[in-house]
PDB file of N, CA and C in Angstrom:
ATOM      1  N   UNK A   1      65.796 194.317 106.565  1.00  0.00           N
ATOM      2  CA  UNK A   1      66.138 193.051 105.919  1.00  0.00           C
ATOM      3  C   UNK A   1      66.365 193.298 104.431  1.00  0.00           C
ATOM      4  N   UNK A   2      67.075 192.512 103.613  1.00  0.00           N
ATOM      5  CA  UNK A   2      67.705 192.666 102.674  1.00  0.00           C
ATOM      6  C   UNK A   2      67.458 191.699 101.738  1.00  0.00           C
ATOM      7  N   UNK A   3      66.990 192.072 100.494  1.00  0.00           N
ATOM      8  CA  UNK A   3      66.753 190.952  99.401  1.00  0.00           C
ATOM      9  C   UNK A   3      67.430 190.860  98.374  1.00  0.00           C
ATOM     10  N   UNK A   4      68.177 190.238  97.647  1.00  0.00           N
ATOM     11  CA  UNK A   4      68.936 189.505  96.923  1.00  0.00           C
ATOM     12  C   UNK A   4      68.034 189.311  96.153  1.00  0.00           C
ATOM     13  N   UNK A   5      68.931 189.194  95.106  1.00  0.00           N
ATOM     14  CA  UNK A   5      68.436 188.559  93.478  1.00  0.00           C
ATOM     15  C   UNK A   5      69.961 188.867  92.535  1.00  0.00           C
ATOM     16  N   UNK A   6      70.181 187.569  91.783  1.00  0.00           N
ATOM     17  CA  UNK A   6      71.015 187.263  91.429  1.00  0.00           C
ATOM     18  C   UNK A   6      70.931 187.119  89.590  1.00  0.00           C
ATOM     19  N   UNK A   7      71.703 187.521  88.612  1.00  0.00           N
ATOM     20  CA  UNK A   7      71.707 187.397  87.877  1.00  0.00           C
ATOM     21  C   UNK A   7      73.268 187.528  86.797  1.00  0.00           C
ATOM     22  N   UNK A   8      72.855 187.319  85.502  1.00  0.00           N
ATOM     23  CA  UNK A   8      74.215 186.607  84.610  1.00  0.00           C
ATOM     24  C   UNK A   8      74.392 185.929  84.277  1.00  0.00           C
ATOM     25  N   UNK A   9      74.216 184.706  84.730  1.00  0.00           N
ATOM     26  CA  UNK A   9      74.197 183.244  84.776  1.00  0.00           C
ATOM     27  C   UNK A   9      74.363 182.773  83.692  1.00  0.00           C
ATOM     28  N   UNK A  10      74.753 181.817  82.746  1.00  0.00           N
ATOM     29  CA  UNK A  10      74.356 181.239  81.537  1.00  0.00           C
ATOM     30  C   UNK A  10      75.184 180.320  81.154  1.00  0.00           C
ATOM     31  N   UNK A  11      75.210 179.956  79.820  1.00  0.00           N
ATOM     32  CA  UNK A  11      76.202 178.579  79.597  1.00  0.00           C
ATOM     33  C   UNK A  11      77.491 179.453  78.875  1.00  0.00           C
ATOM     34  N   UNK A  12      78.645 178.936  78.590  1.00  0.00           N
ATOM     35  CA  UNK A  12      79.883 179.970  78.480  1.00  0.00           C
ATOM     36  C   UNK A  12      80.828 178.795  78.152  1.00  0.00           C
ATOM     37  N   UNK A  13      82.068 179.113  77.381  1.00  0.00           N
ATOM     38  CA  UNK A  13      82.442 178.249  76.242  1.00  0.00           C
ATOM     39  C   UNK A  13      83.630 178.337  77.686  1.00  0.00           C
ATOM     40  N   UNK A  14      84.708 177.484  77.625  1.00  0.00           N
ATOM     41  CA  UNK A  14      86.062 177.758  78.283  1.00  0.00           C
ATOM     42  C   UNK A  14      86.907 178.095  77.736  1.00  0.00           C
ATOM     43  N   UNK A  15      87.497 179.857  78.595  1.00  0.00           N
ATOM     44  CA  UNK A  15      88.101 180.426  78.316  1.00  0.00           C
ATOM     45  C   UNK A  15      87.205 181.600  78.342  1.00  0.00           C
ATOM     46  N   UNK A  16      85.806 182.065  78.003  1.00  0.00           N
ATOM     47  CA  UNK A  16      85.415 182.800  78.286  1.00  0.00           C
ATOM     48  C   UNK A  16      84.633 183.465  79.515  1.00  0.00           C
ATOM     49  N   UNK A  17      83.964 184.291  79.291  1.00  0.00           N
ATOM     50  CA  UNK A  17      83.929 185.382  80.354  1.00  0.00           C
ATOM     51  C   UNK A  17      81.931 185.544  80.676  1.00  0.00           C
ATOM     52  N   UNK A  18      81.959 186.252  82.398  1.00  0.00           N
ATOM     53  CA  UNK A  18      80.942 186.109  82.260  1.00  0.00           C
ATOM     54  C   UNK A  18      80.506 187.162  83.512  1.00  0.00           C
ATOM     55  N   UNK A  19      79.213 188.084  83.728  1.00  0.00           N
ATOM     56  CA  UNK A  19      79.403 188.966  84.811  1.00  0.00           C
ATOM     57  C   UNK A  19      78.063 188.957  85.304  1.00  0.00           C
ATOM     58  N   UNK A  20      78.369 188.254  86.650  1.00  0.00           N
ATOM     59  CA  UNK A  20      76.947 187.918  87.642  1.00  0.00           C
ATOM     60  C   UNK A  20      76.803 189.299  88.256  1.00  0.00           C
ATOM     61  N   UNK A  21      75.697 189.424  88.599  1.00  0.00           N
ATOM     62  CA  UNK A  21      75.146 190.775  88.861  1.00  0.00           C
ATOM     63  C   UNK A  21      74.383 190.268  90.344  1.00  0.00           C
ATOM     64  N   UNK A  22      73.999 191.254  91.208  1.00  0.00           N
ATOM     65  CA  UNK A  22      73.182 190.851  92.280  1.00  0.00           C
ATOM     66  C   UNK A  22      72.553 192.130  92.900  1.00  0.00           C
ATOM     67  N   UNK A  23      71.546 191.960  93.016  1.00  0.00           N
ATOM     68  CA  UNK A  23      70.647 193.443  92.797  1.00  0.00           C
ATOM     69  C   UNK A  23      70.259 193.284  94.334  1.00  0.00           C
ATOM     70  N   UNK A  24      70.412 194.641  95.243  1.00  0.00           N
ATOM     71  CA  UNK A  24      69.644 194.531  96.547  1.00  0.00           C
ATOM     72  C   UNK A  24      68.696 195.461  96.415  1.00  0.00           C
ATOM     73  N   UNK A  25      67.953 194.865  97.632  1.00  0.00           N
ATOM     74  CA  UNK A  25      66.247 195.861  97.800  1.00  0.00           C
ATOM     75  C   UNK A  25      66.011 195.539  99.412  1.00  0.00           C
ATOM     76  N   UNK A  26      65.529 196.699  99.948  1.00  0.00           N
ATOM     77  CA  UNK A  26      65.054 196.366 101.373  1.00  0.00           C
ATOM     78  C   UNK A  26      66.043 197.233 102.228  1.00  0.00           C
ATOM     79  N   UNK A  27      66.688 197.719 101.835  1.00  0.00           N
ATOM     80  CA  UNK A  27      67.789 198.195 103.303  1.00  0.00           C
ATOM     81  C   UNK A  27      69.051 198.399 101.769  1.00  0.00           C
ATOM     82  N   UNK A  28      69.869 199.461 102.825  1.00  0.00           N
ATOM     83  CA  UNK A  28      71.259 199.946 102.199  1.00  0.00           C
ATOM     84  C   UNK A  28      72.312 199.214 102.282  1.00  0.00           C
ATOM     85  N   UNK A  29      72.727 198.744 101.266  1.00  0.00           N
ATOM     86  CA  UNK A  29      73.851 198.071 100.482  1.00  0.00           C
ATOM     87  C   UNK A  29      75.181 198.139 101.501  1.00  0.00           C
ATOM     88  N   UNK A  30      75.333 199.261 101.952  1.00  0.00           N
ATOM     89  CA  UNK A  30      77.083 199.750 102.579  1.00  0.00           C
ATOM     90  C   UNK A  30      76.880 199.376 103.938  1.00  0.00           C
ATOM     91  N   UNK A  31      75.583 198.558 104.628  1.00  0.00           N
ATOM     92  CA  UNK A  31      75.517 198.455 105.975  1.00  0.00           C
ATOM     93  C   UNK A  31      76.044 196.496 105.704  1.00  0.00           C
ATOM     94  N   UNK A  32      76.481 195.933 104.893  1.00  0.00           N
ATOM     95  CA  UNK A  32      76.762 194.820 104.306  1.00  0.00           C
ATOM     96  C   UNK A  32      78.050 194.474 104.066  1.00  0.00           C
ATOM     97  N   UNK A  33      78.461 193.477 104.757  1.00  0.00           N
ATOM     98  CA  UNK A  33      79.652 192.997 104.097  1.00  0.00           C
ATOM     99  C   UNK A  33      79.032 192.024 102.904  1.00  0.00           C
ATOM    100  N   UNK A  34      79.574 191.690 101.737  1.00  0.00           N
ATOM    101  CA  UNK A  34      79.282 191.159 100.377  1.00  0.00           C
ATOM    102  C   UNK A  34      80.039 189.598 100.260  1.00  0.00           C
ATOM    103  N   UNK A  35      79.552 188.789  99.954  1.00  0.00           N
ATOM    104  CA  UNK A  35      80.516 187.913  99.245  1.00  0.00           C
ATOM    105  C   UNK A  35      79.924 187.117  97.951  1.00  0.00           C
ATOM    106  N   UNK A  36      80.413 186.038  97.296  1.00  0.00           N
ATOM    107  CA  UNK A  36      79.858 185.424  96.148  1.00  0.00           C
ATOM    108  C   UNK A  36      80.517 184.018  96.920  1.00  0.00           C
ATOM    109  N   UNK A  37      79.509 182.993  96.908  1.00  0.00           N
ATOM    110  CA  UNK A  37      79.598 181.300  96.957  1.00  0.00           C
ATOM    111  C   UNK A  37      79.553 180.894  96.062  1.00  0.00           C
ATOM    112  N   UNK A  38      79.606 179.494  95.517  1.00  0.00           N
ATOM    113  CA  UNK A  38      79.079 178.669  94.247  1.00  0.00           C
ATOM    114  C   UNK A  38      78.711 177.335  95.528  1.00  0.00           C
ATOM    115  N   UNK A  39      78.390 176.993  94.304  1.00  0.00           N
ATOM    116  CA  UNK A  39      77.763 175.260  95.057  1.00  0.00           C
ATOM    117  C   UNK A  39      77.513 174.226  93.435  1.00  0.00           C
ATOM    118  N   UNK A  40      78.726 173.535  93.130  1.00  0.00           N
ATOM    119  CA  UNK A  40      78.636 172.334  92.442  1.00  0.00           C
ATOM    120  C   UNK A  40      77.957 171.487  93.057  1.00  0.00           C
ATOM    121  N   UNK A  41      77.357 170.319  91.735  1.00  0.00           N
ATOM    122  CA  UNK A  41      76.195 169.152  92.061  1.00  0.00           C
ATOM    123  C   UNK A  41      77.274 168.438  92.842  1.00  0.00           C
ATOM    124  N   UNK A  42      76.915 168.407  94.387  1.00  0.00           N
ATOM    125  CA  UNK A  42      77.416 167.108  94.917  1.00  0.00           C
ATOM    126  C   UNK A  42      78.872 167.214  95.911  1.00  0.00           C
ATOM    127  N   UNK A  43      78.823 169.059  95.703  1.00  0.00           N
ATOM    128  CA  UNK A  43      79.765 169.390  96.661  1.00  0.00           C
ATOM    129  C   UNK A  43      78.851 170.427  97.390  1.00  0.00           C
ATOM    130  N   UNK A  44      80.127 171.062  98.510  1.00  0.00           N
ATOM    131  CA  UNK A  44      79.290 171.855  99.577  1.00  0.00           C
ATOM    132  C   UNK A  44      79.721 173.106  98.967  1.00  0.00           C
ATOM    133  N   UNK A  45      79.063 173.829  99.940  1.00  0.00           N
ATOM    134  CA  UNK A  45      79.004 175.389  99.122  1.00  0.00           C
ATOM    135  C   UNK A  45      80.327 175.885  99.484  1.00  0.00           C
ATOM    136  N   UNK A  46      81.216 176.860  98.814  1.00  0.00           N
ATOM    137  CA  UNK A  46      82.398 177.547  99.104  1.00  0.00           C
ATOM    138  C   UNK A  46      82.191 178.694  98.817  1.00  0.00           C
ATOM    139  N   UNK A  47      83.220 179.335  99.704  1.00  0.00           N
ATOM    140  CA  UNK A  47      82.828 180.768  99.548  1.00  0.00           C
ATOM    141  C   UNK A  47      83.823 181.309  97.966  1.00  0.00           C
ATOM    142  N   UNK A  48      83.843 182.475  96.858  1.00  0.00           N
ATOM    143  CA  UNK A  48      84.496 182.777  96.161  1.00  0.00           C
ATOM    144  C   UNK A  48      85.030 183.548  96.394  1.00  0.00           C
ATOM    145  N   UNK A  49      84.607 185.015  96.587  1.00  0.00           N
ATOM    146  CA  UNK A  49      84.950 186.081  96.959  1.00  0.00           C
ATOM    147  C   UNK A  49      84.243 187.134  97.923  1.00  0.00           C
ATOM    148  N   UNK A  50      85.090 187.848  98.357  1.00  0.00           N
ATOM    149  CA  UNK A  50      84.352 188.538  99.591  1.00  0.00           C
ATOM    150  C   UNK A  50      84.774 189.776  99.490  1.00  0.00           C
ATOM    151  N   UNK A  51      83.597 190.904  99.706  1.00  0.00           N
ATOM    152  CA  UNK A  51      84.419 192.330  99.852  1.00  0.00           C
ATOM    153  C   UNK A  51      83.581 193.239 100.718  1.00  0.00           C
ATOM    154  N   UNK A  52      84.290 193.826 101.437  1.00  0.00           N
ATOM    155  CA  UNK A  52      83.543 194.743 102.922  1.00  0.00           C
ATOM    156  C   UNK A  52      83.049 195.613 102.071  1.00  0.00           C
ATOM    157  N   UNK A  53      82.240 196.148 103.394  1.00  0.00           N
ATOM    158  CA  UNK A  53      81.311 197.158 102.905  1.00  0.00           C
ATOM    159  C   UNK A  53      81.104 198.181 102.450  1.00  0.00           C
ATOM    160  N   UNK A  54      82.226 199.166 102.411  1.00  0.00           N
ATOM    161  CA  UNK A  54      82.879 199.972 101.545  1.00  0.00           C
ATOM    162  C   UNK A  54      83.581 199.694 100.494  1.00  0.00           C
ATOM    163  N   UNK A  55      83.927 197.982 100.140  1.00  0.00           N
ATOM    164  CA  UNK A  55      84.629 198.142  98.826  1.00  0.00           C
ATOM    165  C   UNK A  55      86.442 198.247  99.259  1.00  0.00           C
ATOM    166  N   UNK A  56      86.896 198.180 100.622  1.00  0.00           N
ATOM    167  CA  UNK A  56      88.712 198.868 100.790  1.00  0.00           C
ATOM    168  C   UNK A  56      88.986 197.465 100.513  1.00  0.00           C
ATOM    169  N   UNK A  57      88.098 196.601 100.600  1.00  0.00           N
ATOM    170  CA  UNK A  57      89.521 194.951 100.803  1.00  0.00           C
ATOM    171  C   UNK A  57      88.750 193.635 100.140  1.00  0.00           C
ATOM    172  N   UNK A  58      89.474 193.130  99.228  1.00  0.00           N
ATOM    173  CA  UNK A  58      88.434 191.912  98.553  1.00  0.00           C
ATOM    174  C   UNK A  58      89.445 190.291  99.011  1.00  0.00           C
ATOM    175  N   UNK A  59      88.726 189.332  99.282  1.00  0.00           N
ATOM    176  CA  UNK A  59      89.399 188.413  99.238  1.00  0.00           C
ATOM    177  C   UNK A  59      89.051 187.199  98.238  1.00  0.00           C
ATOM    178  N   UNK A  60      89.748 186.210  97.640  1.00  0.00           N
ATOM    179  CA  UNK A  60      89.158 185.512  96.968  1.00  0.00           C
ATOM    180  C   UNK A  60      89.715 183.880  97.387  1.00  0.00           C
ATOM    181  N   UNK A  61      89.199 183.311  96.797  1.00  0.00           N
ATOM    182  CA  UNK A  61      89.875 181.518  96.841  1.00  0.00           C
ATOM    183  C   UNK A  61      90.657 181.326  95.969  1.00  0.00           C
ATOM    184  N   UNK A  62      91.625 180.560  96.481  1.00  0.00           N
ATOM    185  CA  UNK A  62      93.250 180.797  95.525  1.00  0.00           C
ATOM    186  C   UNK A  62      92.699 179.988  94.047  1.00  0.00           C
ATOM    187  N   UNK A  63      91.319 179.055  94.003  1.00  0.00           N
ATOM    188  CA  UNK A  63      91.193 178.487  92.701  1.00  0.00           C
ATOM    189  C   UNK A  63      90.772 179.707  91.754  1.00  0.00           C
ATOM    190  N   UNK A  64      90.098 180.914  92.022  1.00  0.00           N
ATOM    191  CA  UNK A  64      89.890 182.206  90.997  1.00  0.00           C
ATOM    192  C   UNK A  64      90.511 183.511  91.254  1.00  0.00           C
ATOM    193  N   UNK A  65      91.805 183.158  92.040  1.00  0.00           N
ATOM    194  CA  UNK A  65      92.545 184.661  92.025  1.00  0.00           C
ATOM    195  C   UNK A  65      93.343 184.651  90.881  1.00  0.00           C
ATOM    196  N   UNK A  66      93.457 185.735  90.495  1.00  0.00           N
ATOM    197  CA  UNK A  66      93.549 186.315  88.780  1.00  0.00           C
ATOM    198  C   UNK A  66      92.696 186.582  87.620  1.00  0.00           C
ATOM    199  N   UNK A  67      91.483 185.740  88.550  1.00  0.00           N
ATOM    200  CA  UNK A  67      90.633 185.072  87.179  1.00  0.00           C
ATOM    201  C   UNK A  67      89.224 185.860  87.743  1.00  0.00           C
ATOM    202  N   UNK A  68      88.934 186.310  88.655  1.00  0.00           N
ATOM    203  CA  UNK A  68      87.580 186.670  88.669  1.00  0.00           C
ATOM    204  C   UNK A  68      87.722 188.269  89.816  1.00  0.00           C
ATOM    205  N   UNK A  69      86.497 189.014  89.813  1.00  0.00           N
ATOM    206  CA  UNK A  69      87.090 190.071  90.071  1.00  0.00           C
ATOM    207  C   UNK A  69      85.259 190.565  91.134  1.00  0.00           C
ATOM    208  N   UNK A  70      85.554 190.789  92.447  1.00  0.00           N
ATOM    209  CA  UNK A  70      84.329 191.435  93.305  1.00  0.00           C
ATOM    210  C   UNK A  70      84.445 192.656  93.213  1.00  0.00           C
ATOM    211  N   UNK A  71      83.079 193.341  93.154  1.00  0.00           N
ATOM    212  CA  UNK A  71      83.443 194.950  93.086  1.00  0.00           C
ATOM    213  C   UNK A  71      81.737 195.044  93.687  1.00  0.00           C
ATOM    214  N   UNK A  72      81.523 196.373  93.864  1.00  0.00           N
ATOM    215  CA  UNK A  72      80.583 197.095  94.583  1.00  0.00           C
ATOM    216  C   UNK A  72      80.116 198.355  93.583  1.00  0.00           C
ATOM    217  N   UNK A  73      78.506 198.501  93.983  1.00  0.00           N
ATOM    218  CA  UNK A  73      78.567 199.789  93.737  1.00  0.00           C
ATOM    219  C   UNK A  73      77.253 200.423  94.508  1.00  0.00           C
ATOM    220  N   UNK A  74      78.052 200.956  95.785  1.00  0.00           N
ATOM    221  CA  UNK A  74      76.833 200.819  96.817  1.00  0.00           C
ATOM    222  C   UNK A  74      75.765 202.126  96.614  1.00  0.00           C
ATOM    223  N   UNK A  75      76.078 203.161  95.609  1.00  0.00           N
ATOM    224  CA  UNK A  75      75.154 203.835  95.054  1.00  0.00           C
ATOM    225  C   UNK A  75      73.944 203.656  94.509  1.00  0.00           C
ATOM    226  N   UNK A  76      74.350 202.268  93.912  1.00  0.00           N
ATOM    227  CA  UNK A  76      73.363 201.533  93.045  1.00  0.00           C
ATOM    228  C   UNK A  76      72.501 200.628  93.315  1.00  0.00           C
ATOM    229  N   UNK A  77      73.424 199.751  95.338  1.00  0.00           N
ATOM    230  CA  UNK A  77      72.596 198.650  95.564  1.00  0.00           C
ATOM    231  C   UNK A  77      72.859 197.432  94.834  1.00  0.00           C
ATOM    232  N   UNK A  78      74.546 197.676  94.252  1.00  0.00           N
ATOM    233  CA  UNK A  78      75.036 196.626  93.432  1.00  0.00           C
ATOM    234  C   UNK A  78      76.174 195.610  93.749  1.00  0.00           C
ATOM    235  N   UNK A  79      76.451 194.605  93.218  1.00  0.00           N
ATOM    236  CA  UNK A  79      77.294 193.672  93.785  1.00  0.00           C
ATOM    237  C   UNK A  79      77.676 192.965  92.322  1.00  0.00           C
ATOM    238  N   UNK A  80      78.661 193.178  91.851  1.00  0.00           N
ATOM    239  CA  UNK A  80      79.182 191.771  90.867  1.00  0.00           C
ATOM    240  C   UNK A  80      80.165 190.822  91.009  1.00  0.00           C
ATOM    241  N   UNK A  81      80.354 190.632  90.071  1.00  0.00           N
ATOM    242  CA  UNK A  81      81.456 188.906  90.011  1.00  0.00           C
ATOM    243  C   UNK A  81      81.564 189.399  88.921  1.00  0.00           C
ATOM    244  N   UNK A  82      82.925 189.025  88.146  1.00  0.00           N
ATOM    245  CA  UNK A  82      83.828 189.181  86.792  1.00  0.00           C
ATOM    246  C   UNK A  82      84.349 188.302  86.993  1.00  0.00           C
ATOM    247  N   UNK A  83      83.556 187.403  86.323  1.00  0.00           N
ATOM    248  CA  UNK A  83      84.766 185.842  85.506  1.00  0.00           C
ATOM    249  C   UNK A  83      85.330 186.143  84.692  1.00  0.00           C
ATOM    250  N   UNK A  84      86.334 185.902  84.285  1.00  0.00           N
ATOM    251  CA  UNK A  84      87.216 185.549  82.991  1.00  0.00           C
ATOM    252  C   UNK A  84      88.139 184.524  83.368  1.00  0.00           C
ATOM    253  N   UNK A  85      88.381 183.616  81.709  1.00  0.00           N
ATOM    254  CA  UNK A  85      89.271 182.673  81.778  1.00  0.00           C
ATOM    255  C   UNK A  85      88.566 181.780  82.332  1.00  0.00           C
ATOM    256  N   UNK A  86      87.325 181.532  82.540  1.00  0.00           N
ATOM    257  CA  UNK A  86      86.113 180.158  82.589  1.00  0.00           C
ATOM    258  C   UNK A  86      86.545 178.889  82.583  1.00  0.00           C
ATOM    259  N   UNK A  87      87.003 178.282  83.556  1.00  0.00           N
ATOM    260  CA  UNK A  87      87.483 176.808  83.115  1.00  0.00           C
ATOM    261  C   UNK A  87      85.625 175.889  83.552  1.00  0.00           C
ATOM    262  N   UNK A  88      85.897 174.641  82.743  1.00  0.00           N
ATOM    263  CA  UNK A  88      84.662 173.869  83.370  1.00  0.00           C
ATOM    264  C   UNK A  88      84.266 173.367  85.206  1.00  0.00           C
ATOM    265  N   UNK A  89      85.829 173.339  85.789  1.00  0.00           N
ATOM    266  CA  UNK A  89      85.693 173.362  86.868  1.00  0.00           C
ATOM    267  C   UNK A  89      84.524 174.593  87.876  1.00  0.00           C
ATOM    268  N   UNK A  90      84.441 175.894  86.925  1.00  0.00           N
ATOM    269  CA  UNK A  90      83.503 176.820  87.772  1.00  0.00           C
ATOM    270  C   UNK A  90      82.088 176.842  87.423  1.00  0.00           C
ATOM    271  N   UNK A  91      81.694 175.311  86.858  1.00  0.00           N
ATOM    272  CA  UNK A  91      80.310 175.291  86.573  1.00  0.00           C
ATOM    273  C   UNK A  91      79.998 174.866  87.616  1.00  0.00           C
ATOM    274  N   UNK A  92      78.917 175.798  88.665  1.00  0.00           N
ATOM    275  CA  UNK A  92      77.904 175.926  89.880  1.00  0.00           C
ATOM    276  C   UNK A  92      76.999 176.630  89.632  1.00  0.00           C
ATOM    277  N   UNK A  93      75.973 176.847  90.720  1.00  0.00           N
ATOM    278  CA  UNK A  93      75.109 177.755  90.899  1.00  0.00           C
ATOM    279  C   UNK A  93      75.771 178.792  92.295  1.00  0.00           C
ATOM    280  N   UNK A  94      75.756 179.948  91.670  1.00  0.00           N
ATOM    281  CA  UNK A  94      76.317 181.325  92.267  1.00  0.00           C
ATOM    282  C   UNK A  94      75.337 181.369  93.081  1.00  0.00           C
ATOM    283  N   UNK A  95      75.775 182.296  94.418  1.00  0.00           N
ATOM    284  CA  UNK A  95      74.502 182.131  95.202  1.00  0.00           C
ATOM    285  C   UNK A  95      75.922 184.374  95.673  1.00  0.00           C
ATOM    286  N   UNK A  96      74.772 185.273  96.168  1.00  0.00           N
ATOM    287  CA  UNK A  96      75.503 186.137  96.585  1.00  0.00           C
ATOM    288  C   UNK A  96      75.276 186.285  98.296  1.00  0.00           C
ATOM    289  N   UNK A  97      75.842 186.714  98.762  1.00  0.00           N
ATOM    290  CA  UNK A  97      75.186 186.896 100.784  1.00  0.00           C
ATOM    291  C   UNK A  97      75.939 188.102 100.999  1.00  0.00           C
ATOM    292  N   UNK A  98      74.674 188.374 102.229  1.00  0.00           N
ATOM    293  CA  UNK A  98      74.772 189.630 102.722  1.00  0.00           C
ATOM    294  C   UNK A  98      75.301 189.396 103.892  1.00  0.00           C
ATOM    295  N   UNK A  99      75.916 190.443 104.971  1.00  0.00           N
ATOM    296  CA  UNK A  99      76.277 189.956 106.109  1.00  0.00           C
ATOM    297  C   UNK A  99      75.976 191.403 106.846  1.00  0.00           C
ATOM    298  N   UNK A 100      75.817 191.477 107.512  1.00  0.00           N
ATOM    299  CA  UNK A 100      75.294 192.465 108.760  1.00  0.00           C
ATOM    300  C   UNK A 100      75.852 192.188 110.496  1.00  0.00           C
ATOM    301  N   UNK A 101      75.723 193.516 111.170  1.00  0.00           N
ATOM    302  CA  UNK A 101      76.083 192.544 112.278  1.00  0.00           C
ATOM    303  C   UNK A 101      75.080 194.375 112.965  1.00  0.00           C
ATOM    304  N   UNK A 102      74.139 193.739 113.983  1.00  0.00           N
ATOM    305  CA  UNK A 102      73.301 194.445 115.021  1.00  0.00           C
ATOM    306  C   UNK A 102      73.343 193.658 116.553  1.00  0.00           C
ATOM    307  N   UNK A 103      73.975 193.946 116.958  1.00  0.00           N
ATOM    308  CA  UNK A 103      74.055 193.830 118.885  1.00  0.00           C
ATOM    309  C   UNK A 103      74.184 191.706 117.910  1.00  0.00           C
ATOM    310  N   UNK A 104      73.614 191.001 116.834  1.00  0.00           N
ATOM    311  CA  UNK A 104      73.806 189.717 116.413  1.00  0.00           C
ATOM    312  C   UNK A 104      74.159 189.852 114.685  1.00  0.00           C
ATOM    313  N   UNK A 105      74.628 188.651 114.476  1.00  0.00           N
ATOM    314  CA  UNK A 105      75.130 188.295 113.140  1.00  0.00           C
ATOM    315  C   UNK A 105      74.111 187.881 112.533  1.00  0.00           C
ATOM    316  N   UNK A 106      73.437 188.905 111.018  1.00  0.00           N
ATOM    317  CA  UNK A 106      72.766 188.146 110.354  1.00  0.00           C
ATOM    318  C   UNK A 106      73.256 188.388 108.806  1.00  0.00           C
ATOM    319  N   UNK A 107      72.553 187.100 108.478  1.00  0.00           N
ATOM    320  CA  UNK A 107      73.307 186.933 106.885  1.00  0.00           C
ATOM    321  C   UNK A 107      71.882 186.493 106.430  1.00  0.00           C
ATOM    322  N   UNK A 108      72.586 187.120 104.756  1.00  0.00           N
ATOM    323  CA  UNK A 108      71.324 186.729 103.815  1.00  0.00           C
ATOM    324  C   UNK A 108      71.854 186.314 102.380  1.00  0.00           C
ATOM    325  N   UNK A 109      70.852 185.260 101.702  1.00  0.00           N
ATOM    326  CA  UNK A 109      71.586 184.736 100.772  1.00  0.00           C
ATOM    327  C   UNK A 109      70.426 185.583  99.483  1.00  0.00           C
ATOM    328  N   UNK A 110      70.663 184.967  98.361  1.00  0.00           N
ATOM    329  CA  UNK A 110      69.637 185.000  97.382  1.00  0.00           C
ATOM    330  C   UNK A 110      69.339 183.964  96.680  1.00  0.00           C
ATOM    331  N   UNK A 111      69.064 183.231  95.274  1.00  0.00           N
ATOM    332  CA  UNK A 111      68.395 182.705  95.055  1.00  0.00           C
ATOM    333  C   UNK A 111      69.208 181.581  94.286  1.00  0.00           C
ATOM    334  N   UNK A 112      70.683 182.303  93.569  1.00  0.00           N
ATOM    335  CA  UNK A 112      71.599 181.701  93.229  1.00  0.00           C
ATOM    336  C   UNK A 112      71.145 182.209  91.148  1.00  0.00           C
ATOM    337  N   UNK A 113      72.402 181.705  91.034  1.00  0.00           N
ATOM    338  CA  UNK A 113      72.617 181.537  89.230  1.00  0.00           C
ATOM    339  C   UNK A 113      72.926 181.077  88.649  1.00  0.00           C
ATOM    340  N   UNK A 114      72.555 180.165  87.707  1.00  0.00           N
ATOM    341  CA  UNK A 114      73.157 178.812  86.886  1.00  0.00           C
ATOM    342  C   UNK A 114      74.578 179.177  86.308  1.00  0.00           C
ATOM    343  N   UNK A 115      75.607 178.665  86.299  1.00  0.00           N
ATOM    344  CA  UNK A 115      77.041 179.080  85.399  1.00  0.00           C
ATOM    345  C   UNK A 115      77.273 177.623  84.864  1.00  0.00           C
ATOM    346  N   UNK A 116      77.194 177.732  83.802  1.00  0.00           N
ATOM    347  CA  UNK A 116      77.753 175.956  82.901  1.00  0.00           C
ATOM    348  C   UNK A 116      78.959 176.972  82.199  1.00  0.00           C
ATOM    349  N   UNK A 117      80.018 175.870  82.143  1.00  0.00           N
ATOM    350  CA  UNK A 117      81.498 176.432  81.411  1.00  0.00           C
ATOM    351  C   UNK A 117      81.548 175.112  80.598  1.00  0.00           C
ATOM    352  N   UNK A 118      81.086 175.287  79.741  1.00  0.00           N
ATOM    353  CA  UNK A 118      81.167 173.771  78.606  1.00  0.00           C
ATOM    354  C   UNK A 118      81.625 173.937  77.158  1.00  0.00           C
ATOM    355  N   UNK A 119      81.975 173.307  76.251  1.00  0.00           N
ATOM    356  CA  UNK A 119      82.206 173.261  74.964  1.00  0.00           C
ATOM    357  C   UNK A 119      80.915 172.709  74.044  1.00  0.00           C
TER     358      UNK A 119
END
């Protein structure tokens, strides 16, 4: 099993930039497919970006393609997010998940990370 913890988070002007981090513990990173959610007050959670477990293929939601960037670094047990170009629309709490699959599908989240994009 796999533990999450999420970090980066903070308040951020629009237009600028910002790089969530997500630290695993418990089990190896590359047995994981990766993704990043948000969850605004009062909406449901969406997924942002997603990238397999080696890192060959990332997908994102057409509201942050150009603008934000998934990467891996399964040496490390690492997972980020690269915002740039911050509009106020991407103020949520980041949440990262793990995904696994054994004879069943299990997923794991973490704890999430505050992102305010304000003036």
């Amino acid at each position: 099993q796999v533990q999450l913890v999420e970090s980066g988070g903070g308040l951020v002007q629009p237009g600028g930039s910002l790089r969530l981090s997500c630290a695993a513990s418990g089990s190896t990173l590359s047995n994981y497919a990766m993704s990043w959610w948000r969850q605004a007050p009062g909406k449901e959670r969406e997924l942002v970006a997603g990238i397999t477990r080696v890192g060959g293929i990332t997908n994102y939601t057409d509201s942050v393609k150009g603008r934000f960037t998934i990467s891996r670094d399964n040496a490390k047990n690492m997972v980020f997010l690269q915002m740039n170009s911050l509009k106020p629309e991407d103020t949520a709490v980041y949440y990262c998940k793990a995904v696994t699959y054994n004879y069943m599908r299990y997923e794991y989240w973490g704890q999430g990370t505050q992102v305010t994009v304000s003036s």
